[in-house]
Protein backbone atom coordinates (compact mmCIF):
# COMPACT_ATOMS: atom_id res chain seq x y z
CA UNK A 1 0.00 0.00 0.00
CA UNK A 2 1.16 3.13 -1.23
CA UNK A 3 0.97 6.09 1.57
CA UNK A 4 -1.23 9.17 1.39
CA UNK A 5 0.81 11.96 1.88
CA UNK A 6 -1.76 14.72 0.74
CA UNK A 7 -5.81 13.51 1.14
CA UNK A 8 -6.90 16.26 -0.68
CA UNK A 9 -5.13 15.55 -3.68
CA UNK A 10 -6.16 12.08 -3.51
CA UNK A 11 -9.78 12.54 -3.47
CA UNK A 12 -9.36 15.54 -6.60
CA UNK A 13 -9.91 18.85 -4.66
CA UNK A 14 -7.97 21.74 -5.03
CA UNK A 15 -8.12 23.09 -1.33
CA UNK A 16 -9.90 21.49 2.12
CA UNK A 17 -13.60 21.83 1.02
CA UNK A 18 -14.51 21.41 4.37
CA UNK A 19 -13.02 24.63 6.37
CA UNK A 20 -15.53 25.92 8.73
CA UNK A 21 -14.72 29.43 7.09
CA UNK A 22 -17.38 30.42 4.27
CA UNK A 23 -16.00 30.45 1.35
CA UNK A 24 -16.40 32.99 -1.75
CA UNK A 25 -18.83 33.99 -3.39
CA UNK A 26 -20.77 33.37 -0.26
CA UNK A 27 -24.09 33.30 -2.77
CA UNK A 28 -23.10 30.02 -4.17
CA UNK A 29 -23.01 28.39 -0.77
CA UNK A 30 -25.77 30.46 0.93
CA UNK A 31 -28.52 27.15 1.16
CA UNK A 32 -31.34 27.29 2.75
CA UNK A 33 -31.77 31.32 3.95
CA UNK A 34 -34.61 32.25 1.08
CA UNK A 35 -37.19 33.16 3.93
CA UNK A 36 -34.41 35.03 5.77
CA UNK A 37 -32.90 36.77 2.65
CA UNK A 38 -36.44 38.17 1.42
CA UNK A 39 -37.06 39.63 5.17
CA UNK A 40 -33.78 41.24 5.16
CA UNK A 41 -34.92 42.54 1.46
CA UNK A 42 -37.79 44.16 3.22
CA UNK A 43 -35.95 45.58 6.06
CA UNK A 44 -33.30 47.82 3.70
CA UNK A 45 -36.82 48.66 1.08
CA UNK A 46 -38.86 50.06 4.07
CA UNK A 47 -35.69 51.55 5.76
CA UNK A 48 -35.76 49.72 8.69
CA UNK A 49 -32.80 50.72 11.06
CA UNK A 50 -31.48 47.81 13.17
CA UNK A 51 -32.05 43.29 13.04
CA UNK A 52 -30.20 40.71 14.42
CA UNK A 53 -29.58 37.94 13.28
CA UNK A 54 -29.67 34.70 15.86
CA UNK A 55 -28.56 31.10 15.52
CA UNK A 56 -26.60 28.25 17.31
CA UNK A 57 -22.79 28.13 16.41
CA UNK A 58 -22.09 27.07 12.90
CA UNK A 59 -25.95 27.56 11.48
CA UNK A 60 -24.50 30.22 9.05
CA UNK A 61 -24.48 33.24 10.21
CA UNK A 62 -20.73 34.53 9.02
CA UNK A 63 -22.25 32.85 5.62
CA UNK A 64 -25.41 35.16 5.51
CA UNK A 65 -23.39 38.50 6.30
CA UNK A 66 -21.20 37.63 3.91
CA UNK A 67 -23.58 37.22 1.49
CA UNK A 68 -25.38 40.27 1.99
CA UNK A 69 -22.00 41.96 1.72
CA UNK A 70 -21.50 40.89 -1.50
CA UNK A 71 -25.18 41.50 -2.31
CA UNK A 72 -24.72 45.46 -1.24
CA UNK A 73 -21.84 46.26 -2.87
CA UNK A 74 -23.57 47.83 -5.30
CA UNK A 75 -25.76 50.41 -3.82
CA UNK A 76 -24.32 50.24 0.01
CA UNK A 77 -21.39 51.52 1.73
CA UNK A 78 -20.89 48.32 3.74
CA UNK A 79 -18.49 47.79 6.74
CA UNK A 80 -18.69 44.03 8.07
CA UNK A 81 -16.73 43.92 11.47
CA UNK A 82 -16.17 41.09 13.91
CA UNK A 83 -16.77 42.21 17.10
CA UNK A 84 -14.05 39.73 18.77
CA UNK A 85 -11.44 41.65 17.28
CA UNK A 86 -13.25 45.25 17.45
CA UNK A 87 -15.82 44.77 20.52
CA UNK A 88 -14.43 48.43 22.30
CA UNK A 89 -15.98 51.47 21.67
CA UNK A 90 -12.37 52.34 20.35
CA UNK A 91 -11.80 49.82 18.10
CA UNK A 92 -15.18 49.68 16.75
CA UNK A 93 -14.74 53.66 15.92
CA UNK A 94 -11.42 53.18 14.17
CA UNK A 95 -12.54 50.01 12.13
CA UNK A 96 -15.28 51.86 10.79
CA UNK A 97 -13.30 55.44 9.87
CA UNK A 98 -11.03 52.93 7.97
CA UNK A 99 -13.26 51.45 5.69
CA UNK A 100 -14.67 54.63 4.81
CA UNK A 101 -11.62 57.02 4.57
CA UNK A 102 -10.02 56.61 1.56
CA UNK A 103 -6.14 55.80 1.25
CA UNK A 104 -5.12 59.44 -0.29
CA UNK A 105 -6.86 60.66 3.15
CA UNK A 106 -5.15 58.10 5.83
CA UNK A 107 -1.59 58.80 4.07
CA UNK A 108 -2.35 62.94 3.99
CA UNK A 109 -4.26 63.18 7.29
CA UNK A 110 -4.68 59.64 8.81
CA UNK A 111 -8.06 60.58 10.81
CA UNK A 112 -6.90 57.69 13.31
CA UNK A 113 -4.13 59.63 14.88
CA UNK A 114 -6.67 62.22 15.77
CA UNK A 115 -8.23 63.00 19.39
CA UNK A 116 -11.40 60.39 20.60
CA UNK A 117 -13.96 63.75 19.59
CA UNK A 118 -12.29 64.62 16.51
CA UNK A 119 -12.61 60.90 15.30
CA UNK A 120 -16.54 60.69 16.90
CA UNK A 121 -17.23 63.37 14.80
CA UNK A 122 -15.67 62.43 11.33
CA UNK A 123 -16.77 58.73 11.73
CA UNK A 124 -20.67 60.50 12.06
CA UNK A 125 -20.27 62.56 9.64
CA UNK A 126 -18.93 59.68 7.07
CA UNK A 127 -21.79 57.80 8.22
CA UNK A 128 -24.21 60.51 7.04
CA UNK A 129 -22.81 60.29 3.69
CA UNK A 130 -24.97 57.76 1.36
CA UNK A 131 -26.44 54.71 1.99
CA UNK A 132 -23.94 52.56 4.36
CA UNK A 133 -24.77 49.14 6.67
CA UNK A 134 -22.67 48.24 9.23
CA UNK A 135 -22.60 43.86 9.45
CA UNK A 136 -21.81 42.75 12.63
CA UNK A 137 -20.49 39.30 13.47
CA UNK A 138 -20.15 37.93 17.24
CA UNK A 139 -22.28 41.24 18.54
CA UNK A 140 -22.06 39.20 22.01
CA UNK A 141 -18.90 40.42 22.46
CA UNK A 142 -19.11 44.16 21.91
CA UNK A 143 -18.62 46.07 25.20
CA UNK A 144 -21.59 48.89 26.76
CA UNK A 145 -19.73 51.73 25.20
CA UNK A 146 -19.58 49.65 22.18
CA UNK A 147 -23.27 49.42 22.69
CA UNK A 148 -23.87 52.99 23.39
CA UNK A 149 -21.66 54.20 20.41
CA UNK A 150 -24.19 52.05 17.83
CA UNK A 151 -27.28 53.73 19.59
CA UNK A 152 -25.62 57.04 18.74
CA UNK A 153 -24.70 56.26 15.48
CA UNK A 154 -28.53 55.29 14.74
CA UNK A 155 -29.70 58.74 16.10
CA UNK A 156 -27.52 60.57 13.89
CA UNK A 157 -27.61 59.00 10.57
CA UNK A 158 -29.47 56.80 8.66
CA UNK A 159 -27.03 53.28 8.54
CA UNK A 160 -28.33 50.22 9.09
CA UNK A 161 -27.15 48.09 11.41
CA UNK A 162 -27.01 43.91 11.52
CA UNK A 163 -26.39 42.41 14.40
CA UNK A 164 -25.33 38.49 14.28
CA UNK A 165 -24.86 35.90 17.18
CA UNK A 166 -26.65 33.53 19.42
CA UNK A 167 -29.59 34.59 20.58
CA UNK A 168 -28.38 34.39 24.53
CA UNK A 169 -25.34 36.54 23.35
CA UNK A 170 -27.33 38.99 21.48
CA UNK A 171 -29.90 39.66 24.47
CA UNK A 172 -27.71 40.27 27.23
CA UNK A 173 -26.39 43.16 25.01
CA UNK A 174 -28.08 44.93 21.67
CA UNK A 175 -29.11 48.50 21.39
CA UNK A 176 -32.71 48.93 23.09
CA UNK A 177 -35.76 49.64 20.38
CA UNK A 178 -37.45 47.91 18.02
CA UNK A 179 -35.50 45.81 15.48
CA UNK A 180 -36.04 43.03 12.77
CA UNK A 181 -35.42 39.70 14.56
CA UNK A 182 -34.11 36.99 11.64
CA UNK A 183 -32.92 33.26 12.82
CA UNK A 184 -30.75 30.99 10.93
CA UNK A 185 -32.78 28.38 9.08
CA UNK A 186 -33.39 24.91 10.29
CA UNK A 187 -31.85 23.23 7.76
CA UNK A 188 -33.78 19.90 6.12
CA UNK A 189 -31.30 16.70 5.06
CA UNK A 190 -31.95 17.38 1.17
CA UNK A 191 -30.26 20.77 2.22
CA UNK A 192 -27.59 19.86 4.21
CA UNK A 193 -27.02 17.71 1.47
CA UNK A 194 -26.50 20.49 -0.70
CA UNK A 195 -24.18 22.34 1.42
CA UNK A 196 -21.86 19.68 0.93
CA UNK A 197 -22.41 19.01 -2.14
CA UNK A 198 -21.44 22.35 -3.15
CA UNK A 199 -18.35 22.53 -1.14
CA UNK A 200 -17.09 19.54 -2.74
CA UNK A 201 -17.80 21.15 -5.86
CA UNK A 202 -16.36 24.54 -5.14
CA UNK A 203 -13.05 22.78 -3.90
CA UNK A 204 -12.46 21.10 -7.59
CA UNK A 205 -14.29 17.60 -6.63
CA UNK A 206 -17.22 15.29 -8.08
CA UNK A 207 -20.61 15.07 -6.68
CA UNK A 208 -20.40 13.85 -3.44
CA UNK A 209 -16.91 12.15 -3.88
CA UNK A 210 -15.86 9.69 -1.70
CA UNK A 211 -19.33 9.50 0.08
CA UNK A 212 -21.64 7.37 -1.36
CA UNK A 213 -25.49 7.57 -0.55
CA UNK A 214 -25.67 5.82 2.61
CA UNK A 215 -22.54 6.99 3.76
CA UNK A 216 -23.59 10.71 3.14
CA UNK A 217 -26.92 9.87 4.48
CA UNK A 218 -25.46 9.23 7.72
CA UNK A 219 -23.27 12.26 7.95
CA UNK A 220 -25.94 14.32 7.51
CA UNK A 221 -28.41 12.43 9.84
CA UNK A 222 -25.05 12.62 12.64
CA UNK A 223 -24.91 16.50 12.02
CA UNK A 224 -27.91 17.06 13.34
CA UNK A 225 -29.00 20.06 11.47
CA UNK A 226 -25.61 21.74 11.85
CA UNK A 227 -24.07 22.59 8.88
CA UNK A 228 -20.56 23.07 10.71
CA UNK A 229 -20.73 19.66 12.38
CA UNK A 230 -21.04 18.37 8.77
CA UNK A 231 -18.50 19.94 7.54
CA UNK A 232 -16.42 18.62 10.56
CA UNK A 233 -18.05 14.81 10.48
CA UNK A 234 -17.19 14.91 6.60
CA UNK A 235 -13.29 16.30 6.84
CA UNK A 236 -13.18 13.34 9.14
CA UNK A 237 -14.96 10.86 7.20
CA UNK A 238 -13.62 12.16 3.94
CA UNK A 239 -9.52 11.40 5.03
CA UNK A 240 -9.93 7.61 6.41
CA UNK A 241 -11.68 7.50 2.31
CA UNK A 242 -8.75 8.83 1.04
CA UNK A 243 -7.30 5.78 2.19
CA UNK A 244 -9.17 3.38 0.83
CA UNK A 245 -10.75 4.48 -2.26
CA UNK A 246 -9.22 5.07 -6.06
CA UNK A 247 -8.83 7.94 -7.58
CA UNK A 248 -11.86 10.08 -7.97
CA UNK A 249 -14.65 9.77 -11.03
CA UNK A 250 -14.42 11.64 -14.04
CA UNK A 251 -17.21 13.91 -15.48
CA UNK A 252 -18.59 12.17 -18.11
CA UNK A 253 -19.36 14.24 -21.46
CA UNK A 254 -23.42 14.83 -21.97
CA UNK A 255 -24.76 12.37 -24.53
CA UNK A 256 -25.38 14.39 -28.33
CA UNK A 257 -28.86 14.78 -29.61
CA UNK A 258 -29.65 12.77 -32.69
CA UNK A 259 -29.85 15.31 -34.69
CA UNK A 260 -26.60 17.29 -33.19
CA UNK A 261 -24.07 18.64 -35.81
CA UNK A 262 -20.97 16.50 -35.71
CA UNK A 263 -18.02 17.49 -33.00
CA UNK A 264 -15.52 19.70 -34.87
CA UNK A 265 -11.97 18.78 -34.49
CA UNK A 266 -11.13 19.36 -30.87
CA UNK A 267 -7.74 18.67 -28.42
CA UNK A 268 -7.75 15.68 -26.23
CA UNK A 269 -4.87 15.68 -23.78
CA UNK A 270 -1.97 16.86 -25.00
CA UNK A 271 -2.80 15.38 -28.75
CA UNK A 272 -4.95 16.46 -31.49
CA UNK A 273 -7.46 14.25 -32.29
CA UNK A 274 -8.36 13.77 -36.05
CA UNK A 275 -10.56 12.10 -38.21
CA UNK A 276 -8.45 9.58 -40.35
CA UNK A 277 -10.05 8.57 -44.02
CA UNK A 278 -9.29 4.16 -44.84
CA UNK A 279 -7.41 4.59 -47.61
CA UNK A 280 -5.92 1.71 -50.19
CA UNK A 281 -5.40 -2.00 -48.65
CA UNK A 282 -1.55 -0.52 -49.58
CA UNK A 283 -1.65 0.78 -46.18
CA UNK A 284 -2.23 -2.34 -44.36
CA UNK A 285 1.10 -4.02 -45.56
CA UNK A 286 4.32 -3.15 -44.75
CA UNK A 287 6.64 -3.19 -41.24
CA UNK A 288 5.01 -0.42 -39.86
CA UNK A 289 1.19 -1.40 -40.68
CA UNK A 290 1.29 -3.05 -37.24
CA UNK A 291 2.93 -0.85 -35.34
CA UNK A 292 0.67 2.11 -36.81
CA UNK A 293 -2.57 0.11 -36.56
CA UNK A 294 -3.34 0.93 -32.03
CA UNK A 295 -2.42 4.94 -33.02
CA UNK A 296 -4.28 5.09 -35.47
CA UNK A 297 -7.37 3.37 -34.42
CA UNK A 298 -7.11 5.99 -31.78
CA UNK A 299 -7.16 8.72 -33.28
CA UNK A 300 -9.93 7.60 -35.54
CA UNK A 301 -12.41 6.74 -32.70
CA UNK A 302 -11.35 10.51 -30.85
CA UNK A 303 -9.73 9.02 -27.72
CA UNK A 304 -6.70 10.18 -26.25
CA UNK A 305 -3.79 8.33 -28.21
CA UNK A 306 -1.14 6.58 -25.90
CA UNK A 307 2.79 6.59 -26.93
CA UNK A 308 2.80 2.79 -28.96
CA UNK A 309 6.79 2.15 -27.52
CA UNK A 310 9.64 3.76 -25.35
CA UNK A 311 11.39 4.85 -28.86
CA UNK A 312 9.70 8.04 -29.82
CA UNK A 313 11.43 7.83 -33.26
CA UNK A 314 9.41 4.50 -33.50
CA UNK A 315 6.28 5.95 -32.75
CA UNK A 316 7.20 9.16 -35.02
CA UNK A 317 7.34 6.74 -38.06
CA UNK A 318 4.66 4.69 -37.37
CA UNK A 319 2.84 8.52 -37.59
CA UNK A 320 4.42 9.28 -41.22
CA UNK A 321 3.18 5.71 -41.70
CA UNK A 322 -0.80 6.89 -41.42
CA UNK A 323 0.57 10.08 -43.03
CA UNK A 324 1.16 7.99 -46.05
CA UNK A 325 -1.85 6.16 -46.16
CA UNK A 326 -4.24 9.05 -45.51
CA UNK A 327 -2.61 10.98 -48.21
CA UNK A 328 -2.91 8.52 -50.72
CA UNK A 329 -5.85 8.12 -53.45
CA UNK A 330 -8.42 6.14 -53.28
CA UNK A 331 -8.18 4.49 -56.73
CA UNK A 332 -4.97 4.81 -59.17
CA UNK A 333 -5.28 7.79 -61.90
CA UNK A 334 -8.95 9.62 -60.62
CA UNK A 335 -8.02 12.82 -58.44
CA UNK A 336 -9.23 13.44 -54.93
CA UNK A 337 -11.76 16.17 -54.82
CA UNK A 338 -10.72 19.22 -54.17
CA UNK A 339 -12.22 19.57 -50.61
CA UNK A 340 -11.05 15.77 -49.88
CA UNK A 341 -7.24 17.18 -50.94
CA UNK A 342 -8.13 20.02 -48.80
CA UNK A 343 -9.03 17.57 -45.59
CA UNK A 344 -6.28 15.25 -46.92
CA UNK A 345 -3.17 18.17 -46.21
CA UNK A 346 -4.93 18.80 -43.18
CA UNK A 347 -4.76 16.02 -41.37
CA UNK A 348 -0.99 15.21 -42.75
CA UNK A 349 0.15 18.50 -41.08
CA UNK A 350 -1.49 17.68 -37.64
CA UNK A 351 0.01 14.46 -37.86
CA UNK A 352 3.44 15.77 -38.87
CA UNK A 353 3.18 18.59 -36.22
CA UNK A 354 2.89 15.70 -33.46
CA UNK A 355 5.35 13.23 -34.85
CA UNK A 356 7.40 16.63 -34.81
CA UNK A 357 6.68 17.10 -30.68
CA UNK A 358 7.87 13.52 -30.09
CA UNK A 359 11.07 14.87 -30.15
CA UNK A 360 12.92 12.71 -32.65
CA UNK A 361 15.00 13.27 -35.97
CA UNK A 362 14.02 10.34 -37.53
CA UNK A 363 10.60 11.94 -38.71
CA UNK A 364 12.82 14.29 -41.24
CA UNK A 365 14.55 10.93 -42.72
CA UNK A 366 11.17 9.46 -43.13
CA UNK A 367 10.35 12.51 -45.36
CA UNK A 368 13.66 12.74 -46.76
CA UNK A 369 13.05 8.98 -47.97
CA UNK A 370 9.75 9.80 -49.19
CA UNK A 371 10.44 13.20 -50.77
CA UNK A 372 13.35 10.74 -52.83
CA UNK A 373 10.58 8.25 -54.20
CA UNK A 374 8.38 10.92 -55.10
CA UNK A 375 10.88 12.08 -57.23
């Protein structure tokens, strides 16, 4: 048994599809918030000034804020803050003036070096400028003057404010008033499901690769409605697979219509893939009929053509061999049509051009040789 030095690799992703950390664009991962996303539609369209947003750890509420992040950049000034980092009244202040002073200002007159007034007043008056929201992760964890500098904010200006964290932590400390109160969903198997089925996805994988029905059946009955316990439960699940299972499917190409155009010529790997015309029985005799016969076969059927040998000048004259008999008429004395020539040159140069990348002389003796009998 070979080891598995990198699971990820093994099982076709890209990067850990499984990080509890929401990754971007947060719409394509957003699953199960419709209810909660057309209530906080209504709350910016009537001008509503402050909601919070409640859930249990790991119900996706870093995931929403996100999303409506990316959602306002458009028409909002928006300032998302975690309040673990910036819970002080301080550092609150100073992570808002940042995101709305622009660079030319910091490096002329960096507002933060002011005095605590002069900085209450600028970050107000940016405030009053436009439409702006300030998202809020962990609000638990912002401190009363924190508290009190939001409530101030709200009396002066007209931002919106979003408040997200667990309901216990969000009512032992949110500004007093009325507010929109929005809850993480209670997410249903088929979308928990989903959620995984779109990390995988977004990390470079296929379908639900390596869980099988049952197997993600059971994740998501052990995660209990928690996407982030599924995401952890899967991580887990998904590295003893990398163990045991090959090496993960391959999309498979749709099936054409009946009545679908045929493919044009296309790259398959690293080859060209061709149509090749039968030409005379000629082509069947000779020492390199055999040799030719696999490649060629190949090529005509459109799959990905395999080196026939070690000796890449072998393989580059079994090439000029199909060459030969593709370019050659079909009976003795009656010309090719002029589109069949046309196809005919075609085809000789692709072939030439990849007998060419196999890296060998021999190919330009082969057409030495046959440049001499032509003559």
């Amino acid at each position: 048994m070979a080891l598995v030095l990198d699971w990820k690799k093994k099982l076709g992703y890209t990067r850990d599809p499984f990080e509890p950390a929401p990754p971007s664009p947060a719409s394509r991962y957003a699953v199960g918030f419709e209810d909660v996303q057309e209530r906080f539609n209504l709350f910016l369209i009537k001008h509503e000034r402050l909601a919070t947003l409640s859930g249990e750890p790991g119900t996706g509420k870093t995931l929403f804020l996100a999303w409506a992040q990316e959602q306002l950049k458009a028409g909002y000034k928006t300032h998302a803050i975690d309040a673990e980092r910036h819970g002080t009244a301080d550092a609150l202040r100073d992570a808002v003036l940042s995101g709305s002073v622009s660079l030319l200002a910091r490096a002329l007159r960096n507002p933060l070096r002011k005095g605590a007034d002069e900085k209450r007043a600028l970050l107000l008056k940016n405030l009053s400028a436009g439409k702006q929201i300030l998202l809020i992760d962990n609000a638990g964890a912002l401190s009363p003057e924190a508290l009190a500098l939001l409530k101030e904010i709200m009396d002066a200006t007209q931002t919106h404010i979003v408040l997200a964290d667990t309901k216990e932590r969000l009512e032992r400390g949110q500004p007093r008033g009325a507010h929109l109160a929005l809850k993480t969903p209670a997410y249903t198997h088929a979308q928990l499901a989903s959620i995984l089925e779109r990390r995988i996805a977004g990390a470079g994988g296929s379908g639900t690769f390596p869980f099988d029905g049952e197997q993600l059946a059971a994740l998501v009955r052990k995660a209990d409605g928690n996407p982030a316990r599924l995401l952890a439960l899967a991580r887990e699940r998904a590295i003893e697979l990398s163990l045991k299972v090959a090496t993960p499917p391959k999309g498979q190409a749709p099936v054409p219509r009946a009545d679908a155009p045929p493919a044009p010529d296309r790259k398959v790997g690293g080859f060209l893939s061709i149509r090749i015309e039968r030409g005379p029985d000629v082509r069947k005799d000779g020492p390199m009929a055999s040799a030719a016969a696999p490649l060629e076969e190949a090529l005509a059927r459109g799959d990905d053509p395999q080196p026939m040998s070690g000796d890449s000048a072998a393989d580059a004259d079994a090439l000029m061999h199909i060459v030969d008999g593709a370019a050659a008429p079909d009976a003795p004395g009656k010309p090719e049509p002029k589109r069949a020539q046309e196809d005919t040159k075609e085809y000789e140069r692709a072939i030439r051009k990849l007998a060419g990348e196999l890296g060998s002389a021999k190919p330009k003796k082969a057409a030495q040789k046959r440049a001499t009998k032509k003559k």
